[in-house]
Protein backbone atom coordinates (compact mmCIF):
# COMPACT_ATOMS: atom_id res chain seq x y z
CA UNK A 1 100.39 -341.96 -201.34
CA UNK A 2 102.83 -344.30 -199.78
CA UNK A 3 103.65 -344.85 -196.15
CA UNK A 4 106.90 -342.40 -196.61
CA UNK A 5 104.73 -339.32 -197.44
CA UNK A 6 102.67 -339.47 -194.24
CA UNK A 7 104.52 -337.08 -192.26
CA UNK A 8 103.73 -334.43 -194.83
CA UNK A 9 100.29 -334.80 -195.40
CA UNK A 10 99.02 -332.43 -193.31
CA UNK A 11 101.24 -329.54 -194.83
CA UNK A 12 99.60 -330.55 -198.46
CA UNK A 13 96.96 -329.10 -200.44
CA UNK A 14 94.94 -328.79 -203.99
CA UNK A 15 93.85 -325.71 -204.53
CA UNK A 16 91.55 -324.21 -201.49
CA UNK A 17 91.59 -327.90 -200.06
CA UNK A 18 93.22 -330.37 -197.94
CA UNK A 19 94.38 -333.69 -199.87
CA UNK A 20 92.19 -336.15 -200.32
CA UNK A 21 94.57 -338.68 -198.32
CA UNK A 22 94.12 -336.24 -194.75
CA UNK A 23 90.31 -337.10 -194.69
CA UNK A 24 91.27 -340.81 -195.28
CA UNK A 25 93.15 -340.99 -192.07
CA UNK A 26 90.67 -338.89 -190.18
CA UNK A 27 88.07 -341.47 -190.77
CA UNK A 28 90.10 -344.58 -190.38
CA UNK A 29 93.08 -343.52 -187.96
CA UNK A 30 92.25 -340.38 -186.55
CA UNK A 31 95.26 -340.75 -184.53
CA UNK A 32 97.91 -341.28 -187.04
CA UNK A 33 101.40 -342.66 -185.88
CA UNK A 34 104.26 -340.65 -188.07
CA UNK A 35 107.84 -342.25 -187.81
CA UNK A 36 109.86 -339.58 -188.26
CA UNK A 37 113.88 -339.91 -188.34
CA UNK A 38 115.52 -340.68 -185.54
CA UNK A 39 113.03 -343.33 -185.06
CA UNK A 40 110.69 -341.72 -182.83
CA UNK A 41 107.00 -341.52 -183.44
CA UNK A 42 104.68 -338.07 -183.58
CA UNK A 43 101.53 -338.53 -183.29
CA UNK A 44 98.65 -336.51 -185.76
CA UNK A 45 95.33 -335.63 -184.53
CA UNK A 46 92.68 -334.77 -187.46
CA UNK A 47 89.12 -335.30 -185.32
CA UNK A 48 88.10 -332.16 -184.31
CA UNK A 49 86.71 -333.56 -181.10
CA UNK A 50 89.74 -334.94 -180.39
CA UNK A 51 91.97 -331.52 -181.94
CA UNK A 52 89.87 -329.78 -179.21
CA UNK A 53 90.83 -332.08 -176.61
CA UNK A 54 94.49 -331.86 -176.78
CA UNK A 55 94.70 -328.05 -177.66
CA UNK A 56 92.39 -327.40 -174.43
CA UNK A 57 94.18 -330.01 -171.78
CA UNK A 58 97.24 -328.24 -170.20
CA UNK A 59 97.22 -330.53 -167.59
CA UNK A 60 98.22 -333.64 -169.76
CA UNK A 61 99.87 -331.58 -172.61
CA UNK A 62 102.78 -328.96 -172.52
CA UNK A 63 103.98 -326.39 -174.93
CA UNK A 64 107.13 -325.72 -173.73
CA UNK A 65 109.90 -324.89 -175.94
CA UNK A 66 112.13 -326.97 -173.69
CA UNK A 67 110.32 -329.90 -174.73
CA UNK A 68 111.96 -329.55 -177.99
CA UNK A 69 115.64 -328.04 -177.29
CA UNK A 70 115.95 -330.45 -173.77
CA UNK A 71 116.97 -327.53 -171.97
CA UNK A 72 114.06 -327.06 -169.95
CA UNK A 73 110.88 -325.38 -168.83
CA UNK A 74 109.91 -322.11 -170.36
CA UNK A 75 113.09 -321.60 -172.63
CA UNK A 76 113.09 -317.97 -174.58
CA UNK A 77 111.37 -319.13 -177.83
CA UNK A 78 110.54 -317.97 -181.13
CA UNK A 79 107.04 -318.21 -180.94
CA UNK A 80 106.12 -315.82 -177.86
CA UNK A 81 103.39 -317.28 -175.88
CA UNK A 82 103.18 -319.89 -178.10
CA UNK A 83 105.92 -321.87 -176.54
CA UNK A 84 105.69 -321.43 -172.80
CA UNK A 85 103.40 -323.03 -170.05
CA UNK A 86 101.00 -322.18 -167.36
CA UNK A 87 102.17 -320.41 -165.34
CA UNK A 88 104.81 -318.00 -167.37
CA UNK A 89 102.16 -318.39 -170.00
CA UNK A 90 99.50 -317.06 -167.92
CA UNK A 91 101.05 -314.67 -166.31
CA UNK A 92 102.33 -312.93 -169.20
CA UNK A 93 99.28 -313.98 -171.44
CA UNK A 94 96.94 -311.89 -168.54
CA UNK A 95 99.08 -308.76 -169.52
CA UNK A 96 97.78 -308.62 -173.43
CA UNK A 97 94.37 -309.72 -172.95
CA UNK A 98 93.33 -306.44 -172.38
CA UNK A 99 94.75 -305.34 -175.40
CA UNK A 100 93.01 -307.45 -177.67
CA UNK A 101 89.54 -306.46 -176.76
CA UNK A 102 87.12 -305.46 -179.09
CA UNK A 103 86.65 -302.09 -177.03
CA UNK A 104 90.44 -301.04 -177.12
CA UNK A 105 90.99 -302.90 -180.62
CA UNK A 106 88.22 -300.04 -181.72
CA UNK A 107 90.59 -297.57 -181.30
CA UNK A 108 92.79 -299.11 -184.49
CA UNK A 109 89.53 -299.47 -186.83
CA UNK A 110 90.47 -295.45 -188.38
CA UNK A 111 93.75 -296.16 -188.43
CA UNK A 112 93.14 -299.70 -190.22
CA UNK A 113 90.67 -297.54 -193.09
CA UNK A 114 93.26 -295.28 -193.63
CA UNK A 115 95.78 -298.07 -194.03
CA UNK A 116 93.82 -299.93 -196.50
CA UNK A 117 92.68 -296.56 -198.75
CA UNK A 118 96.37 -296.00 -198.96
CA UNK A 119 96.67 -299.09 -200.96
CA UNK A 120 94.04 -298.92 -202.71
CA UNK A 121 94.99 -295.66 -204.00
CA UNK A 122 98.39 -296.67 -204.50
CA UNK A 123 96.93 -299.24 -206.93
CA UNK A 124 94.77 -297.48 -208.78
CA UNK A 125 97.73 -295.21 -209.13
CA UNK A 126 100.01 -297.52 -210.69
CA UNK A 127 97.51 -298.43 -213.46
CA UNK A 128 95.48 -301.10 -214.07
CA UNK A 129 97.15 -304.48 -213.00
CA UNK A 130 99.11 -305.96 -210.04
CA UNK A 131 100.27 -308.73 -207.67
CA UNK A 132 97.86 -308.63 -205.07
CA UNK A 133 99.81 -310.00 -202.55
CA UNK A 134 102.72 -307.06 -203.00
CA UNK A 135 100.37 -304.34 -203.22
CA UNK A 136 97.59 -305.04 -200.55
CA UNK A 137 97.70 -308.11 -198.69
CA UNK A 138 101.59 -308.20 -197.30
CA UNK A 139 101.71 -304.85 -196.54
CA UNK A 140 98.43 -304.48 -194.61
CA UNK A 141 98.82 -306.65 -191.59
CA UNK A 142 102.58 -305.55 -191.41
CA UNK A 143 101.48 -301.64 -190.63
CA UNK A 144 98.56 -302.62 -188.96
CA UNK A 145 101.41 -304.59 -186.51
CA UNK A 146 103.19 -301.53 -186.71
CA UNK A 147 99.78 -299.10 -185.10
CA UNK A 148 99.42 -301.86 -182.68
CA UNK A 149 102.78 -301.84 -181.15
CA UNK A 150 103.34 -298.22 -181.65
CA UNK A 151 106.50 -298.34 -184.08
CA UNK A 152 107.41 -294.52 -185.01
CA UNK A 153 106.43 -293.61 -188.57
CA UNK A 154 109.10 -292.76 -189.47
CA UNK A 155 110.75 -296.26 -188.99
CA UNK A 156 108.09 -298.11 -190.60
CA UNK A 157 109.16 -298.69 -194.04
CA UNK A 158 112.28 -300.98 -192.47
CA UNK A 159 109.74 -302.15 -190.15
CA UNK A 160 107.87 -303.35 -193.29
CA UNK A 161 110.98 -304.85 -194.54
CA UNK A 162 111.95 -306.78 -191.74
CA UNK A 163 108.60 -308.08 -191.30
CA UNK A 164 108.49 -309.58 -194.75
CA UNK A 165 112.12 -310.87 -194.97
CA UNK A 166 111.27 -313.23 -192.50
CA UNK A 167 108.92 -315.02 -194.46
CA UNK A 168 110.74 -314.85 -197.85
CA UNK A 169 112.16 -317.87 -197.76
CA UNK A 170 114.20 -317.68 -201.52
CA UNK A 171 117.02 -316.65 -200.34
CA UNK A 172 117.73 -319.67 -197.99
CA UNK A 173 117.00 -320.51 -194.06
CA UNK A 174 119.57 -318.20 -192.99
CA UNK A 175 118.38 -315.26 -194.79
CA UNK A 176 115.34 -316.12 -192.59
CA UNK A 177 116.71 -316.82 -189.76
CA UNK A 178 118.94 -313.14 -189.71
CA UNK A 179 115.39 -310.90 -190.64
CA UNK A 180 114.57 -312.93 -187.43
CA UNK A 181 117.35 -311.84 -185.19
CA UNK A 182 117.30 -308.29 -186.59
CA UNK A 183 113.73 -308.02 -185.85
CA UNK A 184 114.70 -309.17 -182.73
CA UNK A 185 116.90 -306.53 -182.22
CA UNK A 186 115.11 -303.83 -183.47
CA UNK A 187 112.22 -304.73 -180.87
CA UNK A 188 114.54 -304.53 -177.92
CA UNK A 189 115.50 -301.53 -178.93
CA UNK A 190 112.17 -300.16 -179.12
CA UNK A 191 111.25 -301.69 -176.23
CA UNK A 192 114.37 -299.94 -174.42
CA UNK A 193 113.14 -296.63 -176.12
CA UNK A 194 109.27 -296.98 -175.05
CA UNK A 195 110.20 -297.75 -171.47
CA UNK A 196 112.18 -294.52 -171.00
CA UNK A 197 109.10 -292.36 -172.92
CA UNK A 198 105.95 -294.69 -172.97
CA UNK A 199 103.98 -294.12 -176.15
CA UNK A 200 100.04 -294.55 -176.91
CA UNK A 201 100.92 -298.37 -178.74
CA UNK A 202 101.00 -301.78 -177.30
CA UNK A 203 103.94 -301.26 -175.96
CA UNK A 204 103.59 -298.24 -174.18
CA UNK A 205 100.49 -299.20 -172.41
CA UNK A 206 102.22 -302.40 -170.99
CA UNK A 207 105.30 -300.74 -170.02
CA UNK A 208 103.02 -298.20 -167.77
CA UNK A 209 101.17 -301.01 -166.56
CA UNK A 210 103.45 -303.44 -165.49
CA UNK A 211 106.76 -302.09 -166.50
CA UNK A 212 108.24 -303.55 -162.82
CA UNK A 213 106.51 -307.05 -163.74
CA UNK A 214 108.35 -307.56 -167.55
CA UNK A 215 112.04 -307.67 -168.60
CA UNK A 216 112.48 -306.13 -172.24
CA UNK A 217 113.84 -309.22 -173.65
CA UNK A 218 110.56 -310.90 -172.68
CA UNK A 219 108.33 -307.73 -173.78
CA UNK A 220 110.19 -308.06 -177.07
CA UNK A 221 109.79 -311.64 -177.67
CA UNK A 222 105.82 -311.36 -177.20
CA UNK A 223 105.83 -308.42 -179.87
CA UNK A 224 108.22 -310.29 -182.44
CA UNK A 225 105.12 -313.19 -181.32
CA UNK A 226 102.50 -311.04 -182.10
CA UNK A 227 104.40 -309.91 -185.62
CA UNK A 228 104.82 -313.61 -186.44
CA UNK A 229 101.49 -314.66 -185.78
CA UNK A 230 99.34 -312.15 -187.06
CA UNK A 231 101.54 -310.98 -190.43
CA UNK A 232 101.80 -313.97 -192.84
CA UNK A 233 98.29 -315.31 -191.19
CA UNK A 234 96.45 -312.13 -192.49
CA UNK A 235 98.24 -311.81 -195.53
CA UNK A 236 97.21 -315.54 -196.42
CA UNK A 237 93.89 -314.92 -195.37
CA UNK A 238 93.51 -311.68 -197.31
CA UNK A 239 94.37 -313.08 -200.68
CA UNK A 240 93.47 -316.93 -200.08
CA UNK A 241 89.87 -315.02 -199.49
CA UNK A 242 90.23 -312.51 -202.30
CA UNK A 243 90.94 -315.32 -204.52
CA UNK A 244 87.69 -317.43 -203.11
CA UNK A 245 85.57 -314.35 -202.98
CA UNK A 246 86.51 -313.48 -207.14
CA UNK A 247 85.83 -317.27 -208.13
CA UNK A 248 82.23 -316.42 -206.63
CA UNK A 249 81.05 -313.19 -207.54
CA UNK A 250 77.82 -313.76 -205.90
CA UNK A 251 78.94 -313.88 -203.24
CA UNK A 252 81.77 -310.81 -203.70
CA UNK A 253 78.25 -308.93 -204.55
CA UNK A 254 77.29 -309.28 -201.06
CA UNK A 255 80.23 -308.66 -199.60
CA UNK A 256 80.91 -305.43 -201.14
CA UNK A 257 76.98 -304.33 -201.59
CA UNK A 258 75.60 -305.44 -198.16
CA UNK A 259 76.54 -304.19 -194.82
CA UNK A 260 77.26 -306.44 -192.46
CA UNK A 261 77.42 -310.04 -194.39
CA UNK A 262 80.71 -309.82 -194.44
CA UNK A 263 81.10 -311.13 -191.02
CA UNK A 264 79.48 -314.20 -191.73
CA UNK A 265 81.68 -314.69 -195.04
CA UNK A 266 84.92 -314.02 -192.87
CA UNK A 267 84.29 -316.13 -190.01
CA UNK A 268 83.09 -318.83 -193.08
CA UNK A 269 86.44 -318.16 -194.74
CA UNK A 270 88.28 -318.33 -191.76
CA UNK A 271 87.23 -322.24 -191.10
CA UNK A 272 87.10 -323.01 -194.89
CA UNK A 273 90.88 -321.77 -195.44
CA UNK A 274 92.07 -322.80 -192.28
CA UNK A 275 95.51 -320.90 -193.15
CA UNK A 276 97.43 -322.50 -190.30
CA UNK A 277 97.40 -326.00 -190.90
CA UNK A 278 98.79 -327.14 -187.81
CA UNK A 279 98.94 -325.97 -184.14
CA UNK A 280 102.31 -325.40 -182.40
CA UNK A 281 103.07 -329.07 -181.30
CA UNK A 282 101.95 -330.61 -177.74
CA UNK A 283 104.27 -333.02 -175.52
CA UNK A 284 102.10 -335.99 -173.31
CA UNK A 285 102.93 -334.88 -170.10
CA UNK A 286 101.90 -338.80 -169.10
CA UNK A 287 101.02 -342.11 -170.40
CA UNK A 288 97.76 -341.96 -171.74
CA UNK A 289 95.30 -342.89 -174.19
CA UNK A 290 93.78 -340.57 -176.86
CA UNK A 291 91.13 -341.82 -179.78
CA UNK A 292 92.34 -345.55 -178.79
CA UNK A 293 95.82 -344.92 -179.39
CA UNK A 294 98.63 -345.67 -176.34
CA UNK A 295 100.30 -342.18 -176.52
CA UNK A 296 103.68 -342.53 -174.27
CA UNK A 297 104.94 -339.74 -172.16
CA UNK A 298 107.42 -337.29 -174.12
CA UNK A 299 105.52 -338.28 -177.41
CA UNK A 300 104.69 -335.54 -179.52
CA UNK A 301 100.90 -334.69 -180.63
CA UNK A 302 100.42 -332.82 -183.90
CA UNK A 303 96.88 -331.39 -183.95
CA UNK A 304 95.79 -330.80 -188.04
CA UNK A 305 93.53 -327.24 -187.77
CA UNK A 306 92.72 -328.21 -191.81
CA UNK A 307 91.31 -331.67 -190.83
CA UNK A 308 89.52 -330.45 -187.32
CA UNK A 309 87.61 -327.60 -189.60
CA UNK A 310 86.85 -330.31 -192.55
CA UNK A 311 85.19 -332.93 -189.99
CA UNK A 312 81.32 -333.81 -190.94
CA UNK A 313 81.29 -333.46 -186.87
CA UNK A 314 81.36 -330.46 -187.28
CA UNK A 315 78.20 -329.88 -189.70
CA UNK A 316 77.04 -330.80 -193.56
CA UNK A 317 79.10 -330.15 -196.46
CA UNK A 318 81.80 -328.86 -194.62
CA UNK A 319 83.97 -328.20 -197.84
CA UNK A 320 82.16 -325.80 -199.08
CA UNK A 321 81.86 -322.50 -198.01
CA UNK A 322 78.08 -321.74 -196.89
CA UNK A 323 78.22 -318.26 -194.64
CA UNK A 324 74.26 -318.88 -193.00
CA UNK A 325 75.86 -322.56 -191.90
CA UNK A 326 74.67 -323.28 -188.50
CA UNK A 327 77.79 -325.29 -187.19
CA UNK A 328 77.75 -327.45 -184.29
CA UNK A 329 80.50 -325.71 -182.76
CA UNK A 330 83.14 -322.48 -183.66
CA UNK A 331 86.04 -323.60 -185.73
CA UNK A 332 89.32 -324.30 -184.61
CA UNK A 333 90.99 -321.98 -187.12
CA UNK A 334 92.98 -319.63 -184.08
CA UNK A 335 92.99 -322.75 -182.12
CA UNK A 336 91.59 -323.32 -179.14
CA UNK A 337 92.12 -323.36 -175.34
CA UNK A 338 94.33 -321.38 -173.16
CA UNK A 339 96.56 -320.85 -176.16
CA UNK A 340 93.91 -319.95 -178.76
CA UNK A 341 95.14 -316.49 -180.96
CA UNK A 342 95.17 -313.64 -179.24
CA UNK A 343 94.93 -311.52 -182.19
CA UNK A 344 92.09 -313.50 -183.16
CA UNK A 345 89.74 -310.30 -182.72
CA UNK A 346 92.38 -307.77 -184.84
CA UNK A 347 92.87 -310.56 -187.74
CA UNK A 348 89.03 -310.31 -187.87
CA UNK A 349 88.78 -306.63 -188.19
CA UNK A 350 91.87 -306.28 -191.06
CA UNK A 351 89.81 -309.03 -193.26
CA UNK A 352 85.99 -307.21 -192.37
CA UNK A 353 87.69 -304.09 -193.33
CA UNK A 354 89.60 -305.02 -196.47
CA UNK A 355 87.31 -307.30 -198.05
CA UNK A 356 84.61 -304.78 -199.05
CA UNK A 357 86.83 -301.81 -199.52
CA UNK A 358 88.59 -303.29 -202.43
CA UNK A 359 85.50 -304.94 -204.18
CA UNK A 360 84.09 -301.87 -204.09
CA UNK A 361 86.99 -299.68 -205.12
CA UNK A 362 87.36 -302.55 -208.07
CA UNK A 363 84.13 -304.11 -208.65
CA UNK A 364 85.26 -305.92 -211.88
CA UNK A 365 88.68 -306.86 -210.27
CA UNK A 366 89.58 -310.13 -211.90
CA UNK A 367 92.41 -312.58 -211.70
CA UNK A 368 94.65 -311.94 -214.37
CA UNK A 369 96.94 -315.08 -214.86
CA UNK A 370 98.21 -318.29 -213.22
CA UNK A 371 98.24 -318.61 -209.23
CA UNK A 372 100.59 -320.40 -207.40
CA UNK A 373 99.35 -321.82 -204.44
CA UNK A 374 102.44 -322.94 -201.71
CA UNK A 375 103.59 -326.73 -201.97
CA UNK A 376 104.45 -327.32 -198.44
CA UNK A 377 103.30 -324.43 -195.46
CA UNK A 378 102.45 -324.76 -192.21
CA UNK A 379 100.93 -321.22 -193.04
CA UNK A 380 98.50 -321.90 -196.33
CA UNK A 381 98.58 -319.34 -199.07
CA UNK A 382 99.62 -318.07 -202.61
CA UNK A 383 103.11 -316.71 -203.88
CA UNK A 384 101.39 -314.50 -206.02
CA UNK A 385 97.97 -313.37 -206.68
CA UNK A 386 98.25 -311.25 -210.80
CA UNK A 387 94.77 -309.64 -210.68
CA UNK A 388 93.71 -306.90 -213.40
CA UNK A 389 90.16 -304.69 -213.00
């Protein structure tokens, strides 16, 4: 690989794994200097000591959006919390926690079931073939959004559709970029709508909670966050581990045949795929050193998820997927630190649910034809996954 493909290494796989080159440069430059145009250099963690480090150190690093359009601290964003600094991050961050419980995200697990039997149904409906990633894993997480935030049924179908526009990226940037502003505008809407007549969603429950304490632009922005974090994730997830999990029928056996292992297998999956490759970048708030490098104020820090959750640090044979592995420490796969997932907990749920349900619905599903993984993602995953039982 020469010098001029560096920047893009850590958006590149084969198959279920990072390149060969990202491993290279985690054992002799785990700091990696980028030049990217303009002349200015980014810097790429791929240690997972050192990943840790910057992703939990909000004194030296900042998120801010500002960072990136010069306008400022705390900026409206695209990526809801994502973007923003202690303490607008904290302060708004300290309103979801709650939601994201196990205890209250209990009260979604029916509702979840149902979800997934719908699908499952609807397949075994339509015959005996399909595109996974149409018929169960893109939908799911997009209605499971939808019970989270409380979106009427009845306006779930465009819901759906605006979702998934977003991330269809064949019809150009812009296409993109409008699903993105009409989502936008559909959640202000709703938001407008649930603060005159709170509902039992999300929503609802924050706007009776600290509706004087949260504008509805703001209360928008974290849902659209929440959307664009937990949609393509899960549906990566769902049929990067559906894939995995029909390469390996042993292990599918268990899965579908014994209660309980697949929590192991998830959380196992979860590190192995590592479906977001790279954390949302981090700006030295100060001259410093990190892994022996001079990193100058300003300077960006990319922190590669893929390479943190490959590191021998971290245990042995860490590209393989062993679910009894006793790792030295959790995975980095939601992040870490004050801006770690959120939705960590629900993404778990969807996958614990879904996994067994369809193996056992289809216990000789198979895949039925070529797969194309993505080229370039920050988000890993397929375009399509043909499967036939």
């Amino acid at each position: 690989m020469s010098d001029t493909e560096f920047p893009l290494v850590q958006f590149m796989r084969e198959g279920f794994d990072p390149v060969a080159e990202l491993a290279r440069i985690r054992t002799e430059q785990p700091i990696f200097p980028m030049e990217i145009p303009g002349g200015s250099t980014v810097w790429l963690a791929t240690r997972y000591d050192d990943v840790r480090s910057v992703l939990g150190d909000s004194d030296r690093f900042s998120n801010d959006f500002g960072n990136i359009t010069g306008m400022g601290s705390n900026q409206e964003d695209p990526g809801g919390l994502g973007f923003r600094d202690p303490p607008e991050h904290t302060r708004l961050r300290k309103f979801l926690t709650p939601e994201f419980t196990m205890r209250r995200l209990k009260r979604l697990e029916p509702r979840i079931e149902a979800i997934v039997e719908e699908h499952l149904d609807r397949m075994a409906a339509q015959g005996s073939e399909t595109d996974l990633v149409q018929a169960f894993a893109l939908p799911i997480p997009s209605l499971v959004v939808c019970e989270l935030l409380g979106v009427p049924y009845d306006e779930r179908a465009d819901f759906l559709r605006l979702s998934t526009d977003r991330f269809d990226f064949t019809a150009g940037p812009e296409a993109s970029l409008q699903a993105i502003n009409d989502a936008m505008t559909y959640l202000t809407d709703l938001v407008a709508r649930e603060r005159k007549n709170p509902g039992d969603g999300l929503l609802g429950m924050l706007l009776r909670e600290h509706g004087d304490e949260i504008d509805d632009r703001i209360l928008a922005s974290m849902a659209d966050g929440l959307l664009t974090g937990g949609h393509d994730t899960s549906t990566s997830m769902l049929a990067l581990g559906t894939l995995w999990l029909l390469h390996n029928p042993e292990q599918a056996a268990r899965v579908r045949d014994e209660d309980g292992y697949v929590v192991q297998v998830v959380e196992e999956l979860l590190r192995y795929m590592t479906v977001v490759q790279v954390a949302f970048p981090r700006f030295a708030k100060e001259d410093m050193e990190l892994g022996g490098q001079q990193i100058a104020k300003g300077e960006m820090v990319l922190c590669s998820l893929t390479a943190a959750n490959r590191d021998p640090a971290l245990g042995r044979d860490m590209d393989s997927v062993l679910p009894e592995r006793e790792v030295a420490a959790s995975h980095v796969a939601f992040g870490h630190g004050l801006h770690r997932c959120i939705g960590a907990p629900l993404a778990q749920m969807e996958m614990r649910i879904a996994f067994p349900a369809l193996l056992r619905r289809f216990p000789d599903l198979r895949v039925n034809g070529e797969v194309p993984f993505r080229k370039l993602a920050i988000v890993y995953g397929v375009e399509s996954l043909p499967v036939a039982w």
